[in-house]
PDB file of N, CA and C in Angstrom:
ATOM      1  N   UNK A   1       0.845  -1.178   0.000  1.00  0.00           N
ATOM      2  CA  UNK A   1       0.000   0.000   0.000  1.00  0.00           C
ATOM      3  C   UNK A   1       0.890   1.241   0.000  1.00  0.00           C
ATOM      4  N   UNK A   2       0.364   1.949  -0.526  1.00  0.00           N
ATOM      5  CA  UNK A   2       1.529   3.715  -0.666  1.00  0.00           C
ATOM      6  C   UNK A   2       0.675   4.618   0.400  1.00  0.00           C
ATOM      7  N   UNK A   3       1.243   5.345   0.704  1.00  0.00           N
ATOM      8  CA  UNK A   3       1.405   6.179   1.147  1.00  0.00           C
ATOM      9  C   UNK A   3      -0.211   6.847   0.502  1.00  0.00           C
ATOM     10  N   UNK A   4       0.087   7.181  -0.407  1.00  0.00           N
ATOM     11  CA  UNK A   4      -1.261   8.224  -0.946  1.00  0.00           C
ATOM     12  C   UNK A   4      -2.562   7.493  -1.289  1.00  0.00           C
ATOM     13  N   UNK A   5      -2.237   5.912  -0.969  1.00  0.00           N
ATOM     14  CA  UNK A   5      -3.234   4.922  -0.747  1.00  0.00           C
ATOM     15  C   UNK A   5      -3.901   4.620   0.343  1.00  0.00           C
ATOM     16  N   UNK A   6      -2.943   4.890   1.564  1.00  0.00           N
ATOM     17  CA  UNK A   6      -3.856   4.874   3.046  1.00  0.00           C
ATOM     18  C   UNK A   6      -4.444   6.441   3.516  1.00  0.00           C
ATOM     19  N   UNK A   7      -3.720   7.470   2.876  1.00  0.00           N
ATOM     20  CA  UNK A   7      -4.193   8.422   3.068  1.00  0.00           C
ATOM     21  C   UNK A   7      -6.022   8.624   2.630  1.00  0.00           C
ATOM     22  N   UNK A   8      -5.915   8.044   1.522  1.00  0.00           N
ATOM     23  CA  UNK A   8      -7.140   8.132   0.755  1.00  0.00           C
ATOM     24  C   UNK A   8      -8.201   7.071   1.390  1.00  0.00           C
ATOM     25  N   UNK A   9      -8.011   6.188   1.989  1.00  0.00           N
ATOM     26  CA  UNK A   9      -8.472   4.980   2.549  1.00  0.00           C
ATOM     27  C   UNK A   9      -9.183   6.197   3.917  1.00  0.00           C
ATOM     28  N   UNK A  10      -8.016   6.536   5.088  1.00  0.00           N
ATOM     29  CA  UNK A  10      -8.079   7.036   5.547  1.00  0.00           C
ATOM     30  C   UNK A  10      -9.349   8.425   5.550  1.00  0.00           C
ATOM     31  N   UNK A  11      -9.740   9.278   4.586  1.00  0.00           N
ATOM     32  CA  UNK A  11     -10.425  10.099   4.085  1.00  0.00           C
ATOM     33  C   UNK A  11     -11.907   9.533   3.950  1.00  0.00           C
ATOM     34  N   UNK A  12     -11.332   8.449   3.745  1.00  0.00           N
ATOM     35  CA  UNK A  12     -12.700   7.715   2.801  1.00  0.00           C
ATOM     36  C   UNK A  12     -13.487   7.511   4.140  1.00  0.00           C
ATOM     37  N   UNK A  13     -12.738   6.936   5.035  1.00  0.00           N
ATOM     38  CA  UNK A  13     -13.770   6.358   6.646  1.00  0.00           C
ATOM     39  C   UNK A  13     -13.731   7.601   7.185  1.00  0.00           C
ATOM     40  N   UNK A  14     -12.984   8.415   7.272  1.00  0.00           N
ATOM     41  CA  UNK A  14     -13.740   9.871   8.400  1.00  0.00           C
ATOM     42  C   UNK A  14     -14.652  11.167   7.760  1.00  0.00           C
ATOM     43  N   UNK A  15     -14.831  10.727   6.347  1.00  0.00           N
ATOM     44  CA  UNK A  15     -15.822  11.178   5.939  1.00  0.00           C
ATOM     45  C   UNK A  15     -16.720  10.622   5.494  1.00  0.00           C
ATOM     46  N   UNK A  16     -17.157   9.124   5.925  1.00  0.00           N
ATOM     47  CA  UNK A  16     -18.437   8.526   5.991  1.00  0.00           C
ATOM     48  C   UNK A  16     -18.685   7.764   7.715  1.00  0.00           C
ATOM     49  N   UNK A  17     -18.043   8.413   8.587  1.00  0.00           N
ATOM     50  CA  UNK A  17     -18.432   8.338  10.237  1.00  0.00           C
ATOM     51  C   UNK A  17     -18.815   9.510  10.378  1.00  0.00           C
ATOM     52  N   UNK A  18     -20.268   9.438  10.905  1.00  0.00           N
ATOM     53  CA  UNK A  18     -21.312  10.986  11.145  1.00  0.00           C
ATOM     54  C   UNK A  18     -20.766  10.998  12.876  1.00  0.00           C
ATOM     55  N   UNK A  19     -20.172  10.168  13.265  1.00  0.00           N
ATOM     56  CA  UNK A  19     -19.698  10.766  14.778  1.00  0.00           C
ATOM     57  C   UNK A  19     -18.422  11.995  14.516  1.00  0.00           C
ATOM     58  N   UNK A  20     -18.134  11.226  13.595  1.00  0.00           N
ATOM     59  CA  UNK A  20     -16.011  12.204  13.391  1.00  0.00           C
ATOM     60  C   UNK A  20     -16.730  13.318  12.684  1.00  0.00           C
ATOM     61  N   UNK A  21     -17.616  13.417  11.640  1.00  0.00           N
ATOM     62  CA  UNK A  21     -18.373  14.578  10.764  1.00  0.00           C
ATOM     63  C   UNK A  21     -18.674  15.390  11.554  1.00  0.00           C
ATOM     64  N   UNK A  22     -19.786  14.845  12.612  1.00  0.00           N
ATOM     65  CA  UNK A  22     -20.061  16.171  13.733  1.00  0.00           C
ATOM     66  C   UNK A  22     -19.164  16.426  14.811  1.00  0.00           C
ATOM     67  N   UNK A  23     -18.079  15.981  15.161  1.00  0.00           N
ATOM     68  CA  UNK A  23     -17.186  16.202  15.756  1.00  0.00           C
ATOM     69  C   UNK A  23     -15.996  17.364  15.010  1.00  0.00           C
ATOM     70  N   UNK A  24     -16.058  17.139  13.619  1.00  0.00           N
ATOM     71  CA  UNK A  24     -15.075  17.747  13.073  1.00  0.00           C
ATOM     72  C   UNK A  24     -15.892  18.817  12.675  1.00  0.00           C
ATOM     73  N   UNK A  25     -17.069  19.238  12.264  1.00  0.00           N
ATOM     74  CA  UNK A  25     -17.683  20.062  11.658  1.00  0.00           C
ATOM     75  C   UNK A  25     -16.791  21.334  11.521  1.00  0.00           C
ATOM     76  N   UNK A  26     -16.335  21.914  12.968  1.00  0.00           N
ATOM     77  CA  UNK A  26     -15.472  23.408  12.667  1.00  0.00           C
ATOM     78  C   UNK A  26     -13.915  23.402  12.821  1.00  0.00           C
ATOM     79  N   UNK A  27     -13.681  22.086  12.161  1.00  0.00           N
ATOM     80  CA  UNK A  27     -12.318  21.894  11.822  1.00  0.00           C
ATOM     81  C   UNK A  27     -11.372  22.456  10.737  1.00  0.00           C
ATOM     82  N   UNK A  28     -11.368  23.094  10.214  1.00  0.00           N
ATOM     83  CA  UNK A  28     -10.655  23.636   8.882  1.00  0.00           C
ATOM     84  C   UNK A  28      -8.603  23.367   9.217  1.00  0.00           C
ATOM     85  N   UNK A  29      -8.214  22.478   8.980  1.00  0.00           N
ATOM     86  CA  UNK A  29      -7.012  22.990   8.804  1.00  0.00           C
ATOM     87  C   UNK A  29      -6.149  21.541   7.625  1.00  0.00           C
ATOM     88  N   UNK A  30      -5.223  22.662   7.659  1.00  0.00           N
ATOM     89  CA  UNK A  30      -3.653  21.874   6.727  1.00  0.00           C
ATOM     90  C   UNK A  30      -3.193  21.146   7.020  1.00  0.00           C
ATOM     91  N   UNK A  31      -2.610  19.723   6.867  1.00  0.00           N
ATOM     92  CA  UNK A  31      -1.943  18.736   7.143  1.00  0.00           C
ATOM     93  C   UNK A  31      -0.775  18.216   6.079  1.00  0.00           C
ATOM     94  N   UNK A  32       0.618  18.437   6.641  1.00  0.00           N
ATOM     95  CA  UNK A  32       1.593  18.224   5.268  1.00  0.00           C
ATOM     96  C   UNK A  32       2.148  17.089   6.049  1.00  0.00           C
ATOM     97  N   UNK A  33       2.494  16.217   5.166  1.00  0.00           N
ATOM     98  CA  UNK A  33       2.715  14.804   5.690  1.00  0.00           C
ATOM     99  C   UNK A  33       4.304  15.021   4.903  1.00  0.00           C
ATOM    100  N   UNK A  34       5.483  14.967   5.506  1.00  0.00           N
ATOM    101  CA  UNK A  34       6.661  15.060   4.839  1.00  0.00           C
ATOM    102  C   UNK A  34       7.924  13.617   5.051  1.00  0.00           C
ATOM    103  N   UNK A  35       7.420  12.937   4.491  1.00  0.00           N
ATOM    104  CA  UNK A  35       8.870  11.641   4.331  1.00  0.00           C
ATOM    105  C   UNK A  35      10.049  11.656   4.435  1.00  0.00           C
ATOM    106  N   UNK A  36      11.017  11.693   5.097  1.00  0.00           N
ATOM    107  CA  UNK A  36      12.128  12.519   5.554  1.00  0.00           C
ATOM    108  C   UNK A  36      12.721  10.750   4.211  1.00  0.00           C
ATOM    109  N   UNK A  37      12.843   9.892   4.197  1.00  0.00           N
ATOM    110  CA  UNK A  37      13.218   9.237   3.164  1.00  0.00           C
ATOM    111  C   UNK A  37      13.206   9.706   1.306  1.00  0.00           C
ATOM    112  N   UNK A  38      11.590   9.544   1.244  1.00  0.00           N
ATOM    113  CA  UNK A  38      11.408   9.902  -0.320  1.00  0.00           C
ATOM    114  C   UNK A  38      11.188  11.610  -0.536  1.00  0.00           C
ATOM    115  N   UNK A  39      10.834  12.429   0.139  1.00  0.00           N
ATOM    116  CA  UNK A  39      11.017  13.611   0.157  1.00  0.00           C
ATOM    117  C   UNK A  39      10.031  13.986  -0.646  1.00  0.00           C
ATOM    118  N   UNK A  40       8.928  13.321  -0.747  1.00  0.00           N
ATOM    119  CA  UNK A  40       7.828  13.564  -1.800  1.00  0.00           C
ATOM    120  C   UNK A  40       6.541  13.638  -0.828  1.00  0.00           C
ATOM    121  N   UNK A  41       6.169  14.859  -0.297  1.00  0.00           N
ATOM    122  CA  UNK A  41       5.218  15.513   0.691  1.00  0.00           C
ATOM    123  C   UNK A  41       3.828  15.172   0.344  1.00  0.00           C
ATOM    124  N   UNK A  42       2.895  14.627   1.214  1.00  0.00           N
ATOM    125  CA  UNK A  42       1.610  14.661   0.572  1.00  0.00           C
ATOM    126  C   UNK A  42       0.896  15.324   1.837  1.00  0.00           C
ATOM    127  N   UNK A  43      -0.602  15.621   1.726  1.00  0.00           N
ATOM    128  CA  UNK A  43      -0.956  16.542   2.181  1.00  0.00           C
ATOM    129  C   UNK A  43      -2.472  15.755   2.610  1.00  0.00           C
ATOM    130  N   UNK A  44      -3.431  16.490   3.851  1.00  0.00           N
ATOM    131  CA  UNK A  44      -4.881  16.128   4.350  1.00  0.00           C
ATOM    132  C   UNK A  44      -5.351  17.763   4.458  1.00  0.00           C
ATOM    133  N   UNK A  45      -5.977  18.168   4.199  1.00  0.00           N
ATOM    134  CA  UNK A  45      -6.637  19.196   4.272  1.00  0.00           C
ATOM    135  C   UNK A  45      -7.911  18.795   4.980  1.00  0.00           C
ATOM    136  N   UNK A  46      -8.613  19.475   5.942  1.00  0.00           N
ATOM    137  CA  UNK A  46      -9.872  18.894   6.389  1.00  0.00           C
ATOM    138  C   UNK A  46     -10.546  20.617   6.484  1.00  0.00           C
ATOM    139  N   UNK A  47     -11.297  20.442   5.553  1.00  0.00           N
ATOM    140  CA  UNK A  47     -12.538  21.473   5.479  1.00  0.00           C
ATOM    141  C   UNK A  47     -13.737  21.440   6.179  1.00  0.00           C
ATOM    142  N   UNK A  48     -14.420  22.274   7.326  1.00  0.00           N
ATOM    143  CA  UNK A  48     -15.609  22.030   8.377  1.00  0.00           C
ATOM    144  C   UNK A  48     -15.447  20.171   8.515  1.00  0.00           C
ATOM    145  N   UNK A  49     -14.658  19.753   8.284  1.00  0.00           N
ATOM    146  CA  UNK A  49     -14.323  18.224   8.799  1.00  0.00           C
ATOM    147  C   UNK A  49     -14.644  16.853   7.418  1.00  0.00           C
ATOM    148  N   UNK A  50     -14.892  17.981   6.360  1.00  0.00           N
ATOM    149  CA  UNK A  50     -14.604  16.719   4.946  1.00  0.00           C
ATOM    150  C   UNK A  50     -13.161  16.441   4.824  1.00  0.00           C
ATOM    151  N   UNK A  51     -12.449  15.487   4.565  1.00  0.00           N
ATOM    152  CA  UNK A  51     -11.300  15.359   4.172  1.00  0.00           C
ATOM    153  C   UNK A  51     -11.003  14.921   2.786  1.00  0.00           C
ATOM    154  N   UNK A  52      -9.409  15.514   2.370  1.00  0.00           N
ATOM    155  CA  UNK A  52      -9.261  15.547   0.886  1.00  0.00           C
ATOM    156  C   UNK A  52      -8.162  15.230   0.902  1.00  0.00           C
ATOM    157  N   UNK A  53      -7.476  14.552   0.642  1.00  0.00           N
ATOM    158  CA  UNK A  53      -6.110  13.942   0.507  1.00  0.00           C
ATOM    159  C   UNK A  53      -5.476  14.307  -0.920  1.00  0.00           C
ATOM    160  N   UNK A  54      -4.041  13.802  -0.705  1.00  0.00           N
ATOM    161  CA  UNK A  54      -3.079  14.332  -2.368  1.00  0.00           C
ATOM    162  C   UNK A  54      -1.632  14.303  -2.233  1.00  0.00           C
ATOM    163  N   UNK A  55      -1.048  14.135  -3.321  1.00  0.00           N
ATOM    164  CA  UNK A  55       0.439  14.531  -3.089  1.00  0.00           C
ATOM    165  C   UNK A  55       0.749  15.602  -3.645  1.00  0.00           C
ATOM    166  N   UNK A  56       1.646  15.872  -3.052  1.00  0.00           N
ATOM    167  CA  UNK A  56       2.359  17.437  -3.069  1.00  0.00           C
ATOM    168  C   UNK A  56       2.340  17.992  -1.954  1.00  0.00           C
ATOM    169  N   UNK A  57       2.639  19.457  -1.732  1.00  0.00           N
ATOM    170  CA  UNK A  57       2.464  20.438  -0.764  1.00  0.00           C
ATOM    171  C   UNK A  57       1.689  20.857  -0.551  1.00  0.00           C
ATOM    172  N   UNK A  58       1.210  21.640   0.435  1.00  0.00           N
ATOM    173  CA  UNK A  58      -0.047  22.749   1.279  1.00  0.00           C
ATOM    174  C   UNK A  58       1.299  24.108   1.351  1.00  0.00           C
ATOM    175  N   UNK A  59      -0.013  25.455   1.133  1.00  0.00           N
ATOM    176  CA  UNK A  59       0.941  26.065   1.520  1.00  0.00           C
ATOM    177  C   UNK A  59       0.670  27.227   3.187  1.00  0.00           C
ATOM    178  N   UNK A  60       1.911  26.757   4.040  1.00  0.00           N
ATOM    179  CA  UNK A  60       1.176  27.530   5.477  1.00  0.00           C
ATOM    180  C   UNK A  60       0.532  26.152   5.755  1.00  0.00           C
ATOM    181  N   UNK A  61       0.649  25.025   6.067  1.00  0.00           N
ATOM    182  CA  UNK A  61       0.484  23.503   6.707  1.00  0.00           C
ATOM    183  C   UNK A  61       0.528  24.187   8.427  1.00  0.00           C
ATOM    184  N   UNK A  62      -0.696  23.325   8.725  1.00  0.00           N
ATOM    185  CA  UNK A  62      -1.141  23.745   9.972  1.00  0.00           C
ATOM    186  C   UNK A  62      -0.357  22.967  11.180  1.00  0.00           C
ATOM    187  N   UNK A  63      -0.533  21.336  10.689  1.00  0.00           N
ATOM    188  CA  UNK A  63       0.425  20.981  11.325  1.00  0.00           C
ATOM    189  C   UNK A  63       1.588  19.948  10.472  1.00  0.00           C
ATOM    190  N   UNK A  64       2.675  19.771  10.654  1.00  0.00           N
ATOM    191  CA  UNK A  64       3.927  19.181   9.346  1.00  0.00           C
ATOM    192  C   UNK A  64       4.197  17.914  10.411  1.00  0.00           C
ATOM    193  N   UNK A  65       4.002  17.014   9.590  1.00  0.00           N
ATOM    194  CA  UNK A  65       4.089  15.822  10.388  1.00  0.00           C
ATOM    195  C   UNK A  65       5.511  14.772   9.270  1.00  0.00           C
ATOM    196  N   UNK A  66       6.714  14.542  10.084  1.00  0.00           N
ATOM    197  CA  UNK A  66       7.903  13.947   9.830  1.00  0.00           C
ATOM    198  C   UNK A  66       7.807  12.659   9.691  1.00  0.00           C
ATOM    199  N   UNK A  67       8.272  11.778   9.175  1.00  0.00           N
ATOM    200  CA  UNK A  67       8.985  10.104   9.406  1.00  0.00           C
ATOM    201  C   UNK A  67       9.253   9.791   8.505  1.00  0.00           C
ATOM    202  N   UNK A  68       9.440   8.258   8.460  1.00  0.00           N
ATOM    203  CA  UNK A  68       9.884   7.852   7.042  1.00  0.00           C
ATOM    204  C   UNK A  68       8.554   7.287   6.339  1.00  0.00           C
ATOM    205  N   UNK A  69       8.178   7.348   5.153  1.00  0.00           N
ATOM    206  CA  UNK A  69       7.064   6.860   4.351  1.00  0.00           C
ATOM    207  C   UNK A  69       6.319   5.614   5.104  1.00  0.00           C
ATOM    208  N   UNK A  70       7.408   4.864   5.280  1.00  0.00           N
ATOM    209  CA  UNK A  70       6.668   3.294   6.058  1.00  0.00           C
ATOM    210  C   UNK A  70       5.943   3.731   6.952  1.00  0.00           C
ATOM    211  N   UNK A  71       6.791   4.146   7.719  1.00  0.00           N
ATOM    212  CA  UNK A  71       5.412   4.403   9.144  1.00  0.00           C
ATOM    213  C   UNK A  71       4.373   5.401   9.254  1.00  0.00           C
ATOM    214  N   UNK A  72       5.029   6.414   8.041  1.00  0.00           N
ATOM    215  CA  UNK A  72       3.307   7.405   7.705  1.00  0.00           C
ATOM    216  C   UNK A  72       2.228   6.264   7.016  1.00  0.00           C
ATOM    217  N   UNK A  73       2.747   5.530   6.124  1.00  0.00           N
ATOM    218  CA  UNK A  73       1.703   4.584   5.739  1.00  0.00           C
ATOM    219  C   UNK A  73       1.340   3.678   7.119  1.00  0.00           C
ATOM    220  N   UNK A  74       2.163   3.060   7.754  1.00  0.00           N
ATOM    221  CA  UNK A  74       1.642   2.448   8.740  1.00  0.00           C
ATOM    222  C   UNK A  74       0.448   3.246   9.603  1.00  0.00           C
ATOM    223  N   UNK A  75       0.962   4.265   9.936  1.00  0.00           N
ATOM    224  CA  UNK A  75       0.069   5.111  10.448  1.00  0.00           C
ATOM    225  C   UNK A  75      -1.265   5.462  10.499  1.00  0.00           C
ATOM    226  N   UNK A  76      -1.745   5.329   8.900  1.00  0.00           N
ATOM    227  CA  UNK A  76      -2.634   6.189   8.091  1.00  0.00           C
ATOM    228  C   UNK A  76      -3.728   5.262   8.004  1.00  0.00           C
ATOM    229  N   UNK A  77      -2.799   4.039   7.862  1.00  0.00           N
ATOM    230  CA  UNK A  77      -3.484   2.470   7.169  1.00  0.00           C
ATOM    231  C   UNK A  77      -3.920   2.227   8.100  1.00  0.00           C
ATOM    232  N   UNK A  78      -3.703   2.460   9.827  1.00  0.00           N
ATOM    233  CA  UNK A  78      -4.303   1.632  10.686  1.00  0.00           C
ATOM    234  C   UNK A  78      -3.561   0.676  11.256  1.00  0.00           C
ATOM    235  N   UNK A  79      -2.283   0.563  10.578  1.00  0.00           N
ATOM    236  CA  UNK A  79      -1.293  -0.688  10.692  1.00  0.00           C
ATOM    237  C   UNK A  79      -0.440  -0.552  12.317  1.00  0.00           C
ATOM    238  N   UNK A  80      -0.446   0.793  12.576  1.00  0.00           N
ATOM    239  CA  UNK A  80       0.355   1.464  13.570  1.00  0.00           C
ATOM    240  C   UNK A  80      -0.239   2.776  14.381  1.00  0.00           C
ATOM    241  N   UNK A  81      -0.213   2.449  15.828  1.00  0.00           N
ATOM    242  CA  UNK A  81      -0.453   3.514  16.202  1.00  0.00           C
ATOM    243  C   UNK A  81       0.317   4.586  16.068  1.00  0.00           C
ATOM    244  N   UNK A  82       0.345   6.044  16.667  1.00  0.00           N
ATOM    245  CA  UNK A  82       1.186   6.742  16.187  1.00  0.00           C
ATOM    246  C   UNK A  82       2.304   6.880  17.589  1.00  0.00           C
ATOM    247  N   UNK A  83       1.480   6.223  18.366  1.00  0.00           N
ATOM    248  CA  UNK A  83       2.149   6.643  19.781  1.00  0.00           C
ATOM    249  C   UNK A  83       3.704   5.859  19.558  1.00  0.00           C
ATOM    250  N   UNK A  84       4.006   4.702  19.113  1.00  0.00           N
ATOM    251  CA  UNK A  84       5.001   4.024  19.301  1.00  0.00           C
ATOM    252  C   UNK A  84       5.999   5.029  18.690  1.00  0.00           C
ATOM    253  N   UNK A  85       6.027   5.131  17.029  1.00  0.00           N
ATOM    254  CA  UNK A  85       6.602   5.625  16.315  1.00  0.00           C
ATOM    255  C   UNK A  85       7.476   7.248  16.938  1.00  0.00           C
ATOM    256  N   UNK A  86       6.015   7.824  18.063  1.00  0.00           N
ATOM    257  CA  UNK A  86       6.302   9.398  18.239  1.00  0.00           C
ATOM    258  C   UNK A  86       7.168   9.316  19.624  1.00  0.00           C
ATOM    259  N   UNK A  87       6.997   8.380  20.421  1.00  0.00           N
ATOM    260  CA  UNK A  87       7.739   8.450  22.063  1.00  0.00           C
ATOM    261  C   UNK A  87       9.067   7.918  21.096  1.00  0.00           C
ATOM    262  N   UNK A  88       9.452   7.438  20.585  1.00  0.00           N
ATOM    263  CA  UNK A  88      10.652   6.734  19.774  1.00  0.00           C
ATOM    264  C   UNK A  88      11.764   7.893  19.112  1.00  0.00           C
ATOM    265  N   UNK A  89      11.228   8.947  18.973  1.00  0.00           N
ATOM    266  CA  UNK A  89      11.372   9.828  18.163  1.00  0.00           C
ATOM    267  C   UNK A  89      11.159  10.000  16.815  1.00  0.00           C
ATOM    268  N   UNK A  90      10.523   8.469  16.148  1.00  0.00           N
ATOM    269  CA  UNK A  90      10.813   8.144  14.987  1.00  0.00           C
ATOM    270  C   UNK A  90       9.617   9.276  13.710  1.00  0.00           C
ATOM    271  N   UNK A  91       8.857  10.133  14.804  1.00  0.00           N
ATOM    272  CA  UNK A  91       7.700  10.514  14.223  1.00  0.00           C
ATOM    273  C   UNK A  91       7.581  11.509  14.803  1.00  0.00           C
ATOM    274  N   UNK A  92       7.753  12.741  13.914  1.00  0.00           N
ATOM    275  CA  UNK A  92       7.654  14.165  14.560  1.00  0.00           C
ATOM    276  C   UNK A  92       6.590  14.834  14.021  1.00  0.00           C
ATOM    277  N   UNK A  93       5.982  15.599  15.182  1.00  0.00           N
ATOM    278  CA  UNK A  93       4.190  16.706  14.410  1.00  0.00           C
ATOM    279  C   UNK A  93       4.787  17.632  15.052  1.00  0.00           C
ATOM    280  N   UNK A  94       4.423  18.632  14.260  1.00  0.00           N
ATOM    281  CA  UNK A  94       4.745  20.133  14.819  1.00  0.00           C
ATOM    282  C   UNK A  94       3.550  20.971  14.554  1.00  0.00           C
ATOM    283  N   UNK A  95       2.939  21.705  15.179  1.00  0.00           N
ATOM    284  CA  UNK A  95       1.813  22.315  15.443  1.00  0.00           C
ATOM    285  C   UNK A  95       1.115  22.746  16.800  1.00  0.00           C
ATOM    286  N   UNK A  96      -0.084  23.097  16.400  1.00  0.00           N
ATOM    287  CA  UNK A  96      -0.834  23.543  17.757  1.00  0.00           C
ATOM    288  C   UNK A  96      -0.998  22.048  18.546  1.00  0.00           C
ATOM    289  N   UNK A  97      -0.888  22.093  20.008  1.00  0.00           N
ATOM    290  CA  UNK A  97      -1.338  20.929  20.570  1.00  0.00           C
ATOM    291  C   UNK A  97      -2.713  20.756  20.778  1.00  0.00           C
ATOM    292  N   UNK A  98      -3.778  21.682  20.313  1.00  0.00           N
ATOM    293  CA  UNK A  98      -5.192  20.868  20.239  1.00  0.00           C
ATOM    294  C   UNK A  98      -4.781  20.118  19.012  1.00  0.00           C
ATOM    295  N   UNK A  99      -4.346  20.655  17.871  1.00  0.00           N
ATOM    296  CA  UNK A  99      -4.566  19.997  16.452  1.00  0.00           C
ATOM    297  C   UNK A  99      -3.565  18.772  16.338  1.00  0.00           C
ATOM    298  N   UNK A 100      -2.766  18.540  16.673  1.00  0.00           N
ATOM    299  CA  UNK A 100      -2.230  17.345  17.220  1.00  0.00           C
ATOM    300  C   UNK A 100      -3.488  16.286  18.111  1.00  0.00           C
ATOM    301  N   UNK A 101      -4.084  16.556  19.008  1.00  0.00           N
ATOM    302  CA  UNK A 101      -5.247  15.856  19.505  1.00  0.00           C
ATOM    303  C   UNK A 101      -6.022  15.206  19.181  1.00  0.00           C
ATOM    304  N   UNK A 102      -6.311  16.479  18.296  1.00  0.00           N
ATOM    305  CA  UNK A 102      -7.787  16.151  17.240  1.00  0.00           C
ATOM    306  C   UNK A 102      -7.459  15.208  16.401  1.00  0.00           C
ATOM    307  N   UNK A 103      -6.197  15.016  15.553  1.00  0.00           N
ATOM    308  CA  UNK A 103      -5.673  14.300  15.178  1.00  0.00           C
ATOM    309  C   UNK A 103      -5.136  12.603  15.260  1.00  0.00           C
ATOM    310  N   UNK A 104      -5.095  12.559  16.801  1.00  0.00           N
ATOM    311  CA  UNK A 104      -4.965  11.420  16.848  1.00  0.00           C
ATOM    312  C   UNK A 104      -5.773  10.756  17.601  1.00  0.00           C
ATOM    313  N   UNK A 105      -6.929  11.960  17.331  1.00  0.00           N
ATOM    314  CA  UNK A 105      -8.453  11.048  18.149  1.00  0.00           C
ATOM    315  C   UNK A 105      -8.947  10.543  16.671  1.00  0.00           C
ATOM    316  N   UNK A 106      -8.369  11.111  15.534  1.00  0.00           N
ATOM    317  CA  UNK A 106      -9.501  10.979  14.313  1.00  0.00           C
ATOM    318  C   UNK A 106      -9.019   9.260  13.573  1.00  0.00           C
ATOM    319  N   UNK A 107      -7.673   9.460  14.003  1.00  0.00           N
ATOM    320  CA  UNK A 107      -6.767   8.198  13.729  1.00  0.00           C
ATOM    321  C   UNK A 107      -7.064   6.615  14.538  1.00  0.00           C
ATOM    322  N   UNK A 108      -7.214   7.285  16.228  1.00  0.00           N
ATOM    323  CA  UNK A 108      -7.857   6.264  17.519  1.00  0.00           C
ATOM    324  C   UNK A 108      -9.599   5.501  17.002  1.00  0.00           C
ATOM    325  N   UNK A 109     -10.717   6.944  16.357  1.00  0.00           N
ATOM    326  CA  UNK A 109     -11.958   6.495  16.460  1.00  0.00           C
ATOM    327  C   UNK A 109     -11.715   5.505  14.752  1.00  0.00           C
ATOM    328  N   UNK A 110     -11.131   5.866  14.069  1.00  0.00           N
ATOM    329  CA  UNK A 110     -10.821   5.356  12.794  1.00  0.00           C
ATOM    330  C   UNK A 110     -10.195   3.764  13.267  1.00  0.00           C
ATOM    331  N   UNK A 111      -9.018   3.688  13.258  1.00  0.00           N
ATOM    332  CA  UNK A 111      -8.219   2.787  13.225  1.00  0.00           C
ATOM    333  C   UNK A 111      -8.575   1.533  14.644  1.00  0.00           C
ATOM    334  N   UNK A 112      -8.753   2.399  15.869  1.00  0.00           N
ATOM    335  CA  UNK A 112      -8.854   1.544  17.055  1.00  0.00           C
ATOM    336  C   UNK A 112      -6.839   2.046  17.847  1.00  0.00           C
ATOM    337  N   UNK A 113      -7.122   1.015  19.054  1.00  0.00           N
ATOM    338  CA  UNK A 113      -6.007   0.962  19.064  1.00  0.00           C
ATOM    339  C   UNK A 113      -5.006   0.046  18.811  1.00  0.00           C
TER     340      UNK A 113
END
C-alpha cells in the first residue's frame, strides 16, 4: 500500500463516520505529511471536517508531520499507532497541541487501538 493509498483509505472512513463529521464540523485545517526518506510531501486538508487527501504540498500547513514513508503509511493504514513511532522519536508533528489531539483522536476512532 503507498502512502497516498492509506491516506485516501483514511479520508474515505472519516468522511463517511457521522460521529467524526459532527465532531469535526469546525475543523478547517492543513496537514503536510513530509517523508524525511522519499522527500515527496503529501498533504490532508480537512474542510468544516470533509477530508481531501493528495500529493504534493499545502501552503502555510497547519500541522507538518515527519517520518519515514513506512510508518506514515503504517500510520494512516491503521497498521500502527502513532504513539510508538512518536515516544521513539521516529515521528515528529509540529503544530498547535489541540490539532495534534484532534488528530490522533480521528486516527484512535478510525483505526482503534
Amino acid at each position: 500500500m503507498t502512502l497516498l493509498e492509506a491516506l485516501t483509505q483514511f479520508a474515505y472512513e472519516c468522511n463517511h463516520n457521522d460521529r467524526l463529521q459532527a465532531m469535526n464540523r469546525d475543523w478547517t485545517r492543513r496537514i503536510q505529511l513530509d517523508p524525511d526518506d522519499t522527500h515527496l510531501p503529501h498533504y490532508i486538508i480537512s474542510d468544516s471536517g470533509q477530508l481531501s487527501v493528495g500529493a504534493g504540498a499545502v501552503d502555510n500547513p497547519d500541522l507538518l508531520i515527519t517520518s519515514s514513508e513506512e510508518i506514515l503509511t503504517a500510520v494512516f493504514s491503521g497498521q500502527m499507532t502513532p504513539t510508538e513511532p512518536y515516544n521513539a522519536g521516529d515521528l515528529m508533528v509540529k503544530g498547535r497541541q489541540d490539532d495534534v489531539m484532534r488528530l490522533d483522536i480521528l486516527t484512535l476512532l478510525i483505526w482503534g487501538e
